[in-house]
PDB file of N, CA and C in Angstrom:
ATOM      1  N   UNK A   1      60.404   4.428 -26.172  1.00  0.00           N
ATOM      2  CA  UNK A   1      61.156   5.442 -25.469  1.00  0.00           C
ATOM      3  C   UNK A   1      61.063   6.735 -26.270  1.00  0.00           C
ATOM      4  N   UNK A   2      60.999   7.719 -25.582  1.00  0.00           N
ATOM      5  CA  UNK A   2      60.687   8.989 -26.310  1.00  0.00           C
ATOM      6  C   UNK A   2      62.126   9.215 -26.837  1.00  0.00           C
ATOM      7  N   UNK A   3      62.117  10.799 -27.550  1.00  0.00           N
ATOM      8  CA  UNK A   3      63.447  11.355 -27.828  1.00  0.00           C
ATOM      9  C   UNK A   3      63.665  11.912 -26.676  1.00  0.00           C
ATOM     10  N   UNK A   4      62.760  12.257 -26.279  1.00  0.00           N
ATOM     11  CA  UNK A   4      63.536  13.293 -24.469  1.00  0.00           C
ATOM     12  C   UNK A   4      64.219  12.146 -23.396  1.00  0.00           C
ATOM     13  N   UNK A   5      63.701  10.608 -23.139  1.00  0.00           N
ATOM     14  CA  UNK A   5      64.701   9.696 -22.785  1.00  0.00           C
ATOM     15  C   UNK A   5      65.571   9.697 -23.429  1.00  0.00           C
ATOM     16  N   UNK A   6      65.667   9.665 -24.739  1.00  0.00           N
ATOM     17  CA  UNK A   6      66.755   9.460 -25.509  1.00  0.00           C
ATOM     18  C   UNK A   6      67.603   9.983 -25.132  1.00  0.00           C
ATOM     19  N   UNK A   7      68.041  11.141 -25.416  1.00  0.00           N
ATOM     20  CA  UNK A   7      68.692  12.175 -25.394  1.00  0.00           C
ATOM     21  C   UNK A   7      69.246  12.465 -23.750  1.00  0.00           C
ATOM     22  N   UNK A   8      68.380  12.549 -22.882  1.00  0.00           N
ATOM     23  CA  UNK A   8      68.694  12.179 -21.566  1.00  0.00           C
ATOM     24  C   UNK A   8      69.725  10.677 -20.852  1.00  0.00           C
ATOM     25  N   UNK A   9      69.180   9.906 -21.936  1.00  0.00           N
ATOM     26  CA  UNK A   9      70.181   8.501 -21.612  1.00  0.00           C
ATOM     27  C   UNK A   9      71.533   8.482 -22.298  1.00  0.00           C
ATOM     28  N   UNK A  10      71.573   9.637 -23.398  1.00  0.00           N
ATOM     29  CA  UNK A  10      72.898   9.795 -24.295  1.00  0.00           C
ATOM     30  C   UNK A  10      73.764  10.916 -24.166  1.00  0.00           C
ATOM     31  N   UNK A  11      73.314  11.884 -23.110  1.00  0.00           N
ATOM     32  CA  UNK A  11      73.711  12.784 -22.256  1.00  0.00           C
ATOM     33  C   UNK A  11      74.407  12.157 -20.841  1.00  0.00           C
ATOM     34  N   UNK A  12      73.851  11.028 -20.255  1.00  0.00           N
ATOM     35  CA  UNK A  12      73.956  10.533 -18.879  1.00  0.00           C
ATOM     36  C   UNK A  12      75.568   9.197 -19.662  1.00  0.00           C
ATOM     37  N   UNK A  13      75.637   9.045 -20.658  1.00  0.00           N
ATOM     38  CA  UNK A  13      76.612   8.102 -20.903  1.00  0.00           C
ATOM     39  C   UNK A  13      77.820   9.138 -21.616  1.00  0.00           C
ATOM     40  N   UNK A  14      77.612  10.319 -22.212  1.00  0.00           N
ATOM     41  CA  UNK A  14      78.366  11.323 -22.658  1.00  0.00           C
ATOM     42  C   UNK A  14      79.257  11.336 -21.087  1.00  0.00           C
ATOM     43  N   UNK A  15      78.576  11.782 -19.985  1.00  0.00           N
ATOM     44  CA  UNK A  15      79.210  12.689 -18.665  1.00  0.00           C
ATOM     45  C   UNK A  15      79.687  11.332 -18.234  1.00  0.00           C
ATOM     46  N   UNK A  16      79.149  10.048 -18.352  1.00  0.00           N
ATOM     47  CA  UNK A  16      79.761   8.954 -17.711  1.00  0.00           C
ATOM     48  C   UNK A  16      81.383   8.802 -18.704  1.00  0.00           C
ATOM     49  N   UNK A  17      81.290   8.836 -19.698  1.00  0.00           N
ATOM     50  CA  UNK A  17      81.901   8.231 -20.644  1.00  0.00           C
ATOM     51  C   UNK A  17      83.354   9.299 -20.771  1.00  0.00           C
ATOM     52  N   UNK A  18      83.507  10.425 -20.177  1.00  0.00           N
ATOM     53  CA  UNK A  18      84.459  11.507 -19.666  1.00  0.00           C
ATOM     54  C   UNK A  18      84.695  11.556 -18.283  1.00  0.00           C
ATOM     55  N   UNK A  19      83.881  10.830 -17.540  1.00  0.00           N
ATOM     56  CA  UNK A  19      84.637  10.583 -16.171  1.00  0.00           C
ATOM     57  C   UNK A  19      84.259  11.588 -15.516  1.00  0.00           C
ATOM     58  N   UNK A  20      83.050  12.096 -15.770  1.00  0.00           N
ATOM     59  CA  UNK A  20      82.072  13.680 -14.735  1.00  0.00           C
ATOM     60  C   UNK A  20      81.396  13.041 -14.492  1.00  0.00           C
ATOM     61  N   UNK A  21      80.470  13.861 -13.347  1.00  0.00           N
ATOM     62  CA  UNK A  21      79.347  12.968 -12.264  1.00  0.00           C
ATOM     63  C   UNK A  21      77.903  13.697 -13.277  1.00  0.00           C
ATOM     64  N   UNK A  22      77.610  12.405 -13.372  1.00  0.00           N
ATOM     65  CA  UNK A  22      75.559  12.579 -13.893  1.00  0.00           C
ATOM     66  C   UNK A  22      75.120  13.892 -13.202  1.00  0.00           C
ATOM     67  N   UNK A  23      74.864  14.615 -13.281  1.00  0.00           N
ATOM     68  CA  UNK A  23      73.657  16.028 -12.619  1.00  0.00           C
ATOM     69  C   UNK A  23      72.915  16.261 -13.608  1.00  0.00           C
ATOM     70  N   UNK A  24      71.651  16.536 -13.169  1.00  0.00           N
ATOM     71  CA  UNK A  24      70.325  17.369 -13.610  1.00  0.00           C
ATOM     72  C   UNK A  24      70.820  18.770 -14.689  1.00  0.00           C
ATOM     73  N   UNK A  25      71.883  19.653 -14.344  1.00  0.00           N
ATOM     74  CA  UNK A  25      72.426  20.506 -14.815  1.00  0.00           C
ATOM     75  C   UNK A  25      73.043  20.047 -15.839  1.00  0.00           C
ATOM     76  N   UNK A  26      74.297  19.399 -15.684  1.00  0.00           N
ATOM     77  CA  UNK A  26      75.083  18.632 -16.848  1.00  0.00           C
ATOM     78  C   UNK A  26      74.116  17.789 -18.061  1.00  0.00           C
ATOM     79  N   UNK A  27      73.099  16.871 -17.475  1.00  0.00           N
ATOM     80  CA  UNK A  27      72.512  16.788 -18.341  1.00  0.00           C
ATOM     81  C   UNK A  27      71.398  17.932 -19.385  1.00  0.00           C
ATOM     82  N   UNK A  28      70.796  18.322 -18.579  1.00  0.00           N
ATOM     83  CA  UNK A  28      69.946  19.460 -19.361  1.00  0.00           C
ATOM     84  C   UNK A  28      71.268  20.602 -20.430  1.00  0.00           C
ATOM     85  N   UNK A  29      72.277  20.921 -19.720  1.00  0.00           N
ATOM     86  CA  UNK A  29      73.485  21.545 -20.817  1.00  0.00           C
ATOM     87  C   UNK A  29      73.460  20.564 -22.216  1.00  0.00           C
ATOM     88  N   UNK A  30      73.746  19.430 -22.148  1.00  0.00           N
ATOM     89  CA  UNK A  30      74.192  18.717 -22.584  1.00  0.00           C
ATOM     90  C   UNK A  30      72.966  18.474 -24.407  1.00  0.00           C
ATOM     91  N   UNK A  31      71.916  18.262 -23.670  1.00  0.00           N
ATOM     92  CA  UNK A  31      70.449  18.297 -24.414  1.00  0.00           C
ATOM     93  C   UNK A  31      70.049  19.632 -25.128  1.00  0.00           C
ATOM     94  N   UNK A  32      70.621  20.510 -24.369  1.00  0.00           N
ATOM     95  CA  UNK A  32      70.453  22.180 -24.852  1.00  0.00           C
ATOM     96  C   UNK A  32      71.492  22.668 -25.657  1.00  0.00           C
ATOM     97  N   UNK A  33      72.665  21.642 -25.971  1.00  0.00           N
ATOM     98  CA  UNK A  33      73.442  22.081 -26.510  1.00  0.00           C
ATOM     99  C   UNK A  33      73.499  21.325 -28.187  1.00  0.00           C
ATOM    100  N   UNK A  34      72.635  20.452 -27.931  1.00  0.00           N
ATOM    101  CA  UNK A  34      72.424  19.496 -29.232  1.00  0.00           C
ATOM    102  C   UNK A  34      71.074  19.823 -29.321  1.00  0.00           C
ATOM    103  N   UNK A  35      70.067  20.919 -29.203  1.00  0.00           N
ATOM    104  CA  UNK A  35      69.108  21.376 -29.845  1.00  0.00           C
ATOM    105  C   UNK A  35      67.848  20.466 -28.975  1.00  0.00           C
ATOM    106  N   UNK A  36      68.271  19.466 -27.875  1.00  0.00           N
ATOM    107  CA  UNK A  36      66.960  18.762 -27.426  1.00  0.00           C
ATOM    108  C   UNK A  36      66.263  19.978 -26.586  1.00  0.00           C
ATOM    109  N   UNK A  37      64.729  19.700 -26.690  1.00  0.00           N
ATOM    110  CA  UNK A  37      64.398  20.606 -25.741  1.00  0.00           C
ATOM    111  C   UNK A  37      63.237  19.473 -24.758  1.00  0.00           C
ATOM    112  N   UNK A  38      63.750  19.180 -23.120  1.00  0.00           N
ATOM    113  CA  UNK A  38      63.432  18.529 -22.291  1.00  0.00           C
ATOM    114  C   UNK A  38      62.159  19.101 -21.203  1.00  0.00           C
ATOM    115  N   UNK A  39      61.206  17.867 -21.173  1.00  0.00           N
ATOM    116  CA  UNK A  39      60.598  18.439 -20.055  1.00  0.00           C
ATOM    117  C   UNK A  39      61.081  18.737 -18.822  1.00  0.00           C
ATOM    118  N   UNK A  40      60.880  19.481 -17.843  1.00  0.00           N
ATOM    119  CA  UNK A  40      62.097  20.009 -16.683  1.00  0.00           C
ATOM    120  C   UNK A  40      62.047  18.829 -15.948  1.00  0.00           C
ATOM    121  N   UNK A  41      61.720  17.815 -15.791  1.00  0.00           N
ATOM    122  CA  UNK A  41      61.614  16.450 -15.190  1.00  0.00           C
ATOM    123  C   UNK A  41      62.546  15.540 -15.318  1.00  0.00           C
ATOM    124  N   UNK A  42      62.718  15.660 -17.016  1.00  0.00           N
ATOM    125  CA  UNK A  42      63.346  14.332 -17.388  1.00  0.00           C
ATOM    126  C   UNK A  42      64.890  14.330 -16.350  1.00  0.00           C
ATOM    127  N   UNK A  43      65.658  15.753 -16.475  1.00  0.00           N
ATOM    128  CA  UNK A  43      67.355  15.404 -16.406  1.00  0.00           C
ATOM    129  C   UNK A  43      67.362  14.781 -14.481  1.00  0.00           C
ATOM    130  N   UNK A  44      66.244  15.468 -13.924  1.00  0.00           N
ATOM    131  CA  UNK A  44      66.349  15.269 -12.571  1.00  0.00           C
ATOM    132  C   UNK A  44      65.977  13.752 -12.284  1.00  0.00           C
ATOM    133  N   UNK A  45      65.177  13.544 -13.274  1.00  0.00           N
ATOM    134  CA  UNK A  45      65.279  12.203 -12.351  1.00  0.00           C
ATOM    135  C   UNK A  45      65.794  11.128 -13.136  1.00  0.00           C
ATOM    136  N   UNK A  46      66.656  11.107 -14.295  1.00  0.00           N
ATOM    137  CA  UNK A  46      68.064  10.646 -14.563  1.00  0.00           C
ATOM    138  C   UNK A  46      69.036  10.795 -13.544  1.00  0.00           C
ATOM    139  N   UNK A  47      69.209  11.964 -13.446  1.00  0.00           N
ATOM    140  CA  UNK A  47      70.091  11.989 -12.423  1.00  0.00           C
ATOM    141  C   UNK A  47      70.135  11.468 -11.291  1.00  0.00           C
ATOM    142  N   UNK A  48      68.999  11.383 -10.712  1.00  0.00           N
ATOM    143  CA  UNK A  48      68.452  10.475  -9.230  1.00  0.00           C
ATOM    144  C   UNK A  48      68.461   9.350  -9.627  1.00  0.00           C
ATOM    145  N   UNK A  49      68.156   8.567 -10.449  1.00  0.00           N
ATOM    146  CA  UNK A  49      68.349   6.855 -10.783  1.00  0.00           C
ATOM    147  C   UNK A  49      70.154   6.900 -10.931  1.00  0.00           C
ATOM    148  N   UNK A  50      70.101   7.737 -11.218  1.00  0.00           N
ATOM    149  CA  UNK A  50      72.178   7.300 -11.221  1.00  0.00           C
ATOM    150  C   UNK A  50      73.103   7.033 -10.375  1.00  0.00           C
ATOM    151  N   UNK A  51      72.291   7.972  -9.627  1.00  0.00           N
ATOM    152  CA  UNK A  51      72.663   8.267  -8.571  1.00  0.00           C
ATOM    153  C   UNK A  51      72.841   7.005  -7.613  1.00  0.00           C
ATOM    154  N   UNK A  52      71.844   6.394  -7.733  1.00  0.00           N
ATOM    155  CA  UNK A  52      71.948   5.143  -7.159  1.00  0.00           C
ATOM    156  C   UNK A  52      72.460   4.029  -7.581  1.00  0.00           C
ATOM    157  N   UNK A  53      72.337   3.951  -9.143  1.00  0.00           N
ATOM    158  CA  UNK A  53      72.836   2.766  -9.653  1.00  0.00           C
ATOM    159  C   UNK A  53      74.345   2.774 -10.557  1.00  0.00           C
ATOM    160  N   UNK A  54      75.045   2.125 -10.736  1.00  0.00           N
ATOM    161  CA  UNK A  54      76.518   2.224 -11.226  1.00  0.00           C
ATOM    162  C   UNK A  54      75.862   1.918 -12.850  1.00  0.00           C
ATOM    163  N   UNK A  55      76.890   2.515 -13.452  1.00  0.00           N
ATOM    164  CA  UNK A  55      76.218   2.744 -14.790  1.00  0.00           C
ATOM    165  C   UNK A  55      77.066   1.808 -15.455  1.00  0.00           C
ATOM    166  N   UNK A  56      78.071   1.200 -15.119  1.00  0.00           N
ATOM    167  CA  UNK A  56      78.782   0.187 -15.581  1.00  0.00           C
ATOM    168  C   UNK A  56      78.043  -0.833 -15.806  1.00  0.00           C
ATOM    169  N   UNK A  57      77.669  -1.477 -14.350  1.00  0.00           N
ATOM    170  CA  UNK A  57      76.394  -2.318 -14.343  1.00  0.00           C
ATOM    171  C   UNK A  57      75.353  -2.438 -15.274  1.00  0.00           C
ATOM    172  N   UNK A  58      74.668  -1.182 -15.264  1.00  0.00           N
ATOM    173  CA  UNK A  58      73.506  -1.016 -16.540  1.00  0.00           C
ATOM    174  C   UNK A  58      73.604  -1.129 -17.903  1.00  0.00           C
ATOM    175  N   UNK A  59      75.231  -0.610 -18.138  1.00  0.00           N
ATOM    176  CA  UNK A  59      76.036  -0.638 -19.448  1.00  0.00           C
ATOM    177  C   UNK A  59      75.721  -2.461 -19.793  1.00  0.00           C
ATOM    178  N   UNK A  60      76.147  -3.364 -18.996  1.00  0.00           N
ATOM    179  CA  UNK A  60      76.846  -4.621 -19.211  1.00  0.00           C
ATOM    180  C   UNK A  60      75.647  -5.563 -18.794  1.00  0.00           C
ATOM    181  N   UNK A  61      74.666  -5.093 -18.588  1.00  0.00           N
ATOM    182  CA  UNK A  61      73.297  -5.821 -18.171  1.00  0.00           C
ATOM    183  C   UNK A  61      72.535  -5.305 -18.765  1.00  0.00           C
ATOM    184  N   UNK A  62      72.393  -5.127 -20.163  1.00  0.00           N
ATOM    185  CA  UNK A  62      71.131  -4.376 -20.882  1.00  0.00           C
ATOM    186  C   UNK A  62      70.403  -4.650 -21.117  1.00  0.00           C
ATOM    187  N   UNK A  63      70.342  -6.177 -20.721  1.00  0.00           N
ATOM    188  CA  UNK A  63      69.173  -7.293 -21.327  1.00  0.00           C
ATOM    189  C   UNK A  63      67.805  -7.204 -20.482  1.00  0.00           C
ATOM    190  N   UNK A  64      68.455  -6.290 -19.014  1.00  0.00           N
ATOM    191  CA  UNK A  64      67.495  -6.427 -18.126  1.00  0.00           C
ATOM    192  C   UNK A  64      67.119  -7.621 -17.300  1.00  0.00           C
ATOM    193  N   UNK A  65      67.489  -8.984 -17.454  1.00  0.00           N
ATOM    194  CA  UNK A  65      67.773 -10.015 -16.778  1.00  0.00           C
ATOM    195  C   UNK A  65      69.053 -10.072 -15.957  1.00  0.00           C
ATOM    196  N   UNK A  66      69.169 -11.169 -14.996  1.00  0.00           N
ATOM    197  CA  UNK A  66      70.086 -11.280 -14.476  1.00  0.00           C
ATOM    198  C   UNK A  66      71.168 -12.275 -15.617  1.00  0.00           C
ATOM    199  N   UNK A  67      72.042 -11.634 -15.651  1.00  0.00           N
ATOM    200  CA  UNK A  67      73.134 -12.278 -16.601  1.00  0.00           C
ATOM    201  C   UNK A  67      73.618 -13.908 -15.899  1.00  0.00           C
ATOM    202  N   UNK A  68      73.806 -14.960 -16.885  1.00  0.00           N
ATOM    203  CA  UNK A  68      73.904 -16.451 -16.807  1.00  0.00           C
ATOM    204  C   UNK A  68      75.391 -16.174 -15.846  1.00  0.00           C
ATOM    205  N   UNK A  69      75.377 -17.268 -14.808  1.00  0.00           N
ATOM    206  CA  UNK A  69      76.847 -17.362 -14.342  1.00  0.00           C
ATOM    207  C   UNK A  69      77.827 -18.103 -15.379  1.00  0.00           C
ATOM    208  N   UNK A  70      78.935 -18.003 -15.238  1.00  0.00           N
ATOM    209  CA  UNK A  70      79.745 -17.976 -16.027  1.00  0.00           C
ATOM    210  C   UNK A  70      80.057 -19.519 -15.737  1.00  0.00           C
ATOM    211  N   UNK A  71      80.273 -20.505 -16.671  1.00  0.00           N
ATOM    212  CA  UNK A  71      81.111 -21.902 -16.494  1.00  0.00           C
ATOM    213  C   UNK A  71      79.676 -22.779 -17.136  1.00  0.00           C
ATOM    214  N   UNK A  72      79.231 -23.413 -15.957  1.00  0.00           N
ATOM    215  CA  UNK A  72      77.888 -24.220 -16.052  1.00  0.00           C
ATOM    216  C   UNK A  72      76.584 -23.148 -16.525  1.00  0.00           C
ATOM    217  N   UNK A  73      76.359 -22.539 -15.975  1.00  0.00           N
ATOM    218  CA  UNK A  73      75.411 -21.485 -16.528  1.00  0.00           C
ATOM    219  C   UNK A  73      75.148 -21.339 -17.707  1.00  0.00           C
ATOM    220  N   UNK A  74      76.267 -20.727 -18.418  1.00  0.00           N
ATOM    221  CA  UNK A  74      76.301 -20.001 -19.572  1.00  0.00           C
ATOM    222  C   UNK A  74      76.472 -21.573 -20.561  1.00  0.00           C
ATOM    223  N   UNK A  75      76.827 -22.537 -20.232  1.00  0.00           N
ATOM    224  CA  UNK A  75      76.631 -23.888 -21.283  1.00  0.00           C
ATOM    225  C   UNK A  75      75.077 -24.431 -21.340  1.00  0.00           C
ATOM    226  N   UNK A  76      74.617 -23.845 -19.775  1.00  0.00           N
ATOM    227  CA  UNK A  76      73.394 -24.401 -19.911  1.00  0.00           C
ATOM    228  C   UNK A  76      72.189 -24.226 -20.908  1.00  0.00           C
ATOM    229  N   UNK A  77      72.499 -22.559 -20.240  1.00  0.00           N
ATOM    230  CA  UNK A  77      72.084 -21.482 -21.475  1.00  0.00           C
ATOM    231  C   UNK A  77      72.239 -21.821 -22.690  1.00  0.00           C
ATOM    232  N   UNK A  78      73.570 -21.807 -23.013  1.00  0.00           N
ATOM    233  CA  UNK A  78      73.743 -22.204 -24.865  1.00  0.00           C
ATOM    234  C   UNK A  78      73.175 -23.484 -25.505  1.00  0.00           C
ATOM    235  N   UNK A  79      73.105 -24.705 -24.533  1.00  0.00           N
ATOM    236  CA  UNK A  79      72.646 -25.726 -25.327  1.00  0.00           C
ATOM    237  C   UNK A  79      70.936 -26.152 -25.052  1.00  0.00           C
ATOM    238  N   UNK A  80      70.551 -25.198 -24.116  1.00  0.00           N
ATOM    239  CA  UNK A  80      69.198 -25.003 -23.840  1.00  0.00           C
ATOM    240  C   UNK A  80      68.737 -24.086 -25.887  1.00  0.00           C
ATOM    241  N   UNK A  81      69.265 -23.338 -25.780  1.00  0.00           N
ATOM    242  CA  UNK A  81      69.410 -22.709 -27.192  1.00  0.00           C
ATOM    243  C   UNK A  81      69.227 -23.352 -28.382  1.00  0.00           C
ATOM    244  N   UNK A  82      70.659 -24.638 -28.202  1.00  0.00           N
ATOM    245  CA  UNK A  82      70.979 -25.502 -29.555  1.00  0.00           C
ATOM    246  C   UNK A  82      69.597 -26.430 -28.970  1.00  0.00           C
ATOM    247  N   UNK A  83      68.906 -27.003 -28.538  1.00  0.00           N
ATOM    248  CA  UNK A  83      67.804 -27.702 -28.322  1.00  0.00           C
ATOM    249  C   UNK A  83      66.859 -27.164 -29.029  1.00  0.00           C
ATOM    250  N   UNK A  84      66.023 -25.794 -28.942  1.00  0.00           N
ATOM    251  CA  UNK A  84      65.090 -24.809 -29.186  1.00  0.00           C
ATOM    252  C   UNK A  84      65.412 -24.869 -30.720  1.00  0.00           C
ATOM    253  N   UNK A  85      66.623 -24.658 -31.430  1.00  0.00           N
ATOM    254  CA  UNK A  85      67.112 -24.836 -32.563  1.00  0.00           C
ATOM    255  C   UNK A  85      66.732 -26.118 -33.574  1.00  0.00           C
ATOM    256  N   UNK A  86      67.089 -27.047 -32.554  1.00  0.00           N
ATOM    257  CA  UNK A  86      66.991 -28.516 -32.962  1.00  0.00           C
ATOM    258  C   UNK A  86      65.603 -28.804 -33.854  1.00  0.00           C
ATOM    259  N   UNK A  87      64.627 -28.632 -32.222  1.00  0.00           N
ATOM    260  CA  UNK A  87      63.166 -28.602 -32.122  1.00  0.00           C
ATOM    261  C   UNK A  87      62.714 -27.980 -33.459  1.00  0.00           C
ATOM    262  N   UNK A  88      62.932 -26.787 -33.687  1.00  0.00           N
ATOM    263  CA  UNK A  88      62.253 -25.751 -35.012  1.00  0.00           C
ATOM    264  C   UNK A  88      62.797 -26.937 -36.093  1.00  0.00           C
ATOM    265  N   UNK A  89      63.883 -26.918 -36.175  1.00  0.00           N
ATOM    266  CA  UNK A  89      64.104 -27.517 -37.606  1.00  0.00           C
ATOM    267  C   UNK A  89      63.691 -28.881 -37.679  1.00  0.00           C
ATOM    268  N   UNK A  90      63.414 -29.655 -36.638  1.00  0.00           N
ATOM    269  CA  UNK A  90      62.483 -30.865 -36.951  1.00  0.00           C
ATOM    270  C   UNK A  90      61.308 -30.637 -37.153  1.00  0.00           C
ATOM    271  N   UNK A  91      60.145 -29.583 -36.753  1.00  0.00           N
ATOM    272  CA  UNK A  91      59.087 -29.207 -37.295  1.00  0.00           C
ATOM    273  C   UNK A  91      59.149 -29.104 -38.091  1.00  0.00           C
ATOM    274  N   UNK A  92      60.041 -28.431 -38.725  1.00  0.00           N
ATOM    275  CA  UNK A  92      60.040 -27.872 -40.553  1.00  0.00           C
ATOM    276  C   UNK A  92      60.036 -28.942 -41.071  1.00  0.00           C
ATOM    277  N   UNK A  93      60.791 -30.134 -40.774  1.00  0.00           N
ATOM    278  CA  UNK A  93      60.713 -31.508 -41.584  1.00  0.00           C
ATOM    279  C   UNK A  93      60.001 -31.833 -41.290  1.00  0.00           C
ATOM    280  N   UNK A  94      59.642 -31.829 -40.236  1.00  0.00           N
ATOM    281  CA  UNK A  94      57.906 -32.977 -40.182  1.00  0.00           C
ATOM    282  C   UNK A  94      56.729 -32.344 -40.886  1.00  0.00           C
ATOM    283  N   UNK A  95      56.796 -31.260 -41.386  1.00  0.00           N
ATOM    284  CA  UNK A  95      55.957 -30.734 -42.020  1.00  0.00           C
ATOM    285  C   UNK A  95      55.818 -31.209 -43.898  1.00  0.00           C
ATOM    286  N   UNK A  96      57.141 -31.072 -44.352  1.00  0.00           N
ATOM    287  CA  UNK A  96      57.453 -31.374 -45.339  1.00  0.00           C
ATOM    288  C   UNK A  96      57.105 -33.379 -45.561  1.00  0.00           C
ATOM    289  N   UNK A  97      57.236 -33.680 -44.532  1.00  0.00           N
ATOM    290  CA  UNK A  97      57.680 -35.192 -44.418  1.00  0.00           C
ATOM    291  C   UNK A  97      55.838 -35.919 -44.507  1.00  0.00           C
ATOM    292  N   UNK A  98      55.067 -35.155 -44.672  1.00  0.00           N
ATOM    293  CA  UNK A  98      53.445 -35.292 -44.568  1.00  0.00           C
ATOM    294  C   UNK A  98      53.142 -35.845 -46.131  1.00  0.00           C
ATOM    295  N   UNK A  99      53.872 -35.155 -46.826  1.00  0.00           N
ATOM    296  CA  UNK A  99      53.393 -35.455 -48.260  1.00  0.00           C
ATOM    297  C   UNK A  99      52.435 -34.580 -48.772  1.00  0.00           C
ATOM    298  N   UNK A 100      52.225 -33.403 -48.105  1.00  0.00           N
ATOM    299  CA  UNK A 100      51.375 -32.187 -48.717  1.00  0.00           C
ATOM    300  C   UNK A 100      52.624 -31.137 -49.466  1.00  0.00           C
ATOM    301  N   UNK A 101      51.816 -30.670 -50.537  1.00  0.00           N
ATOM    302  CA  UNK A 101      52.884 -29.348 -51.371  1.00  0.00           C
ATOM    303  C   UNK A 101      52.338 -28.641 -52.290  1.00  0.00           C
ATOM    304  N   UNK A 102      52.620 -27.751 -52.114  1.00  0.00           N
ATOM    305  CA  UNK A 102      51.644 -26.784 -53.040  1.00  0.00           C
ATOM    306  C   UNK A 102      51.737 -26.985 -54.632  1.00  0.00           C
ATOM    307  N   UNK A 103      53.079 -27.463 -54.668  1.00  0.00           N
ATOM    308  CA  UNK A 103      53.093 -27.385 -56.405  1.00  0.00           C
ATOM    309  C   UNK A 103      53.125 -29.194 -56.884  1.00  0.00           C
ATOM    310  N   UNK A 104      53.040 -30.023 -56.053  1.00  0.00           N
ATOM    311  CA  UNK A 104      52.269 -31.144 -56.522  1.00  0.00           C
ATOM    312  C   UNK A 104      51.516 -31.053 -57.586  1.00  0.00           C
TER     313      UNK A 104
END
């Protein structure tokens, strides 16, 4: 991500984060006032993705996946996890468990 997203995505959560509406204007102020200097592109079409999407949402979904449902889901998830966990650390022993070692 460039600094001109940057700065555009930390401008668009500034105006969210005070309870003003995202604009092309507000953002470019915002960037011009902390020394960013933006291509004339970037604030407009921040502003047009906002426009459409609730920024709460984007806030609380950053992973970019659809978030696990809550109850069964999210256990599934976690012990799908502790498995993957399991797995690694029995490799590591079965590795050791060969009878090869460097300082033999």
């Amino acid at each position: 991500m460039s600094n001109q997203e940057l700065a555009c995505t930390y401008a668009a959560l500034i105006l969210h984060d005070d309870g003003i509406a995202v604009t092309a204007d507000k953002i470019s102020t915002i960037c011009a006032a902390a020394g960013v200097e933006l291509e004339t592109y970037w604030p407009g079409l921040f502003a047009k993705l906002l426009e459409k999407k609730d920024i709460e949402d984007l806030i609380t979904n950053v992973g970019g996946g659809a978030a696990p449902a809550a109850g069964a889901g999210g256990a599934a998830a976690g012990g799908a996890a502790a498995e993957e966990e399991k797995s690694e650390s029995e490799e590591e022993e079965s590795d050791d468990d060969m009878g090869f070692s460097l300082f033999d």
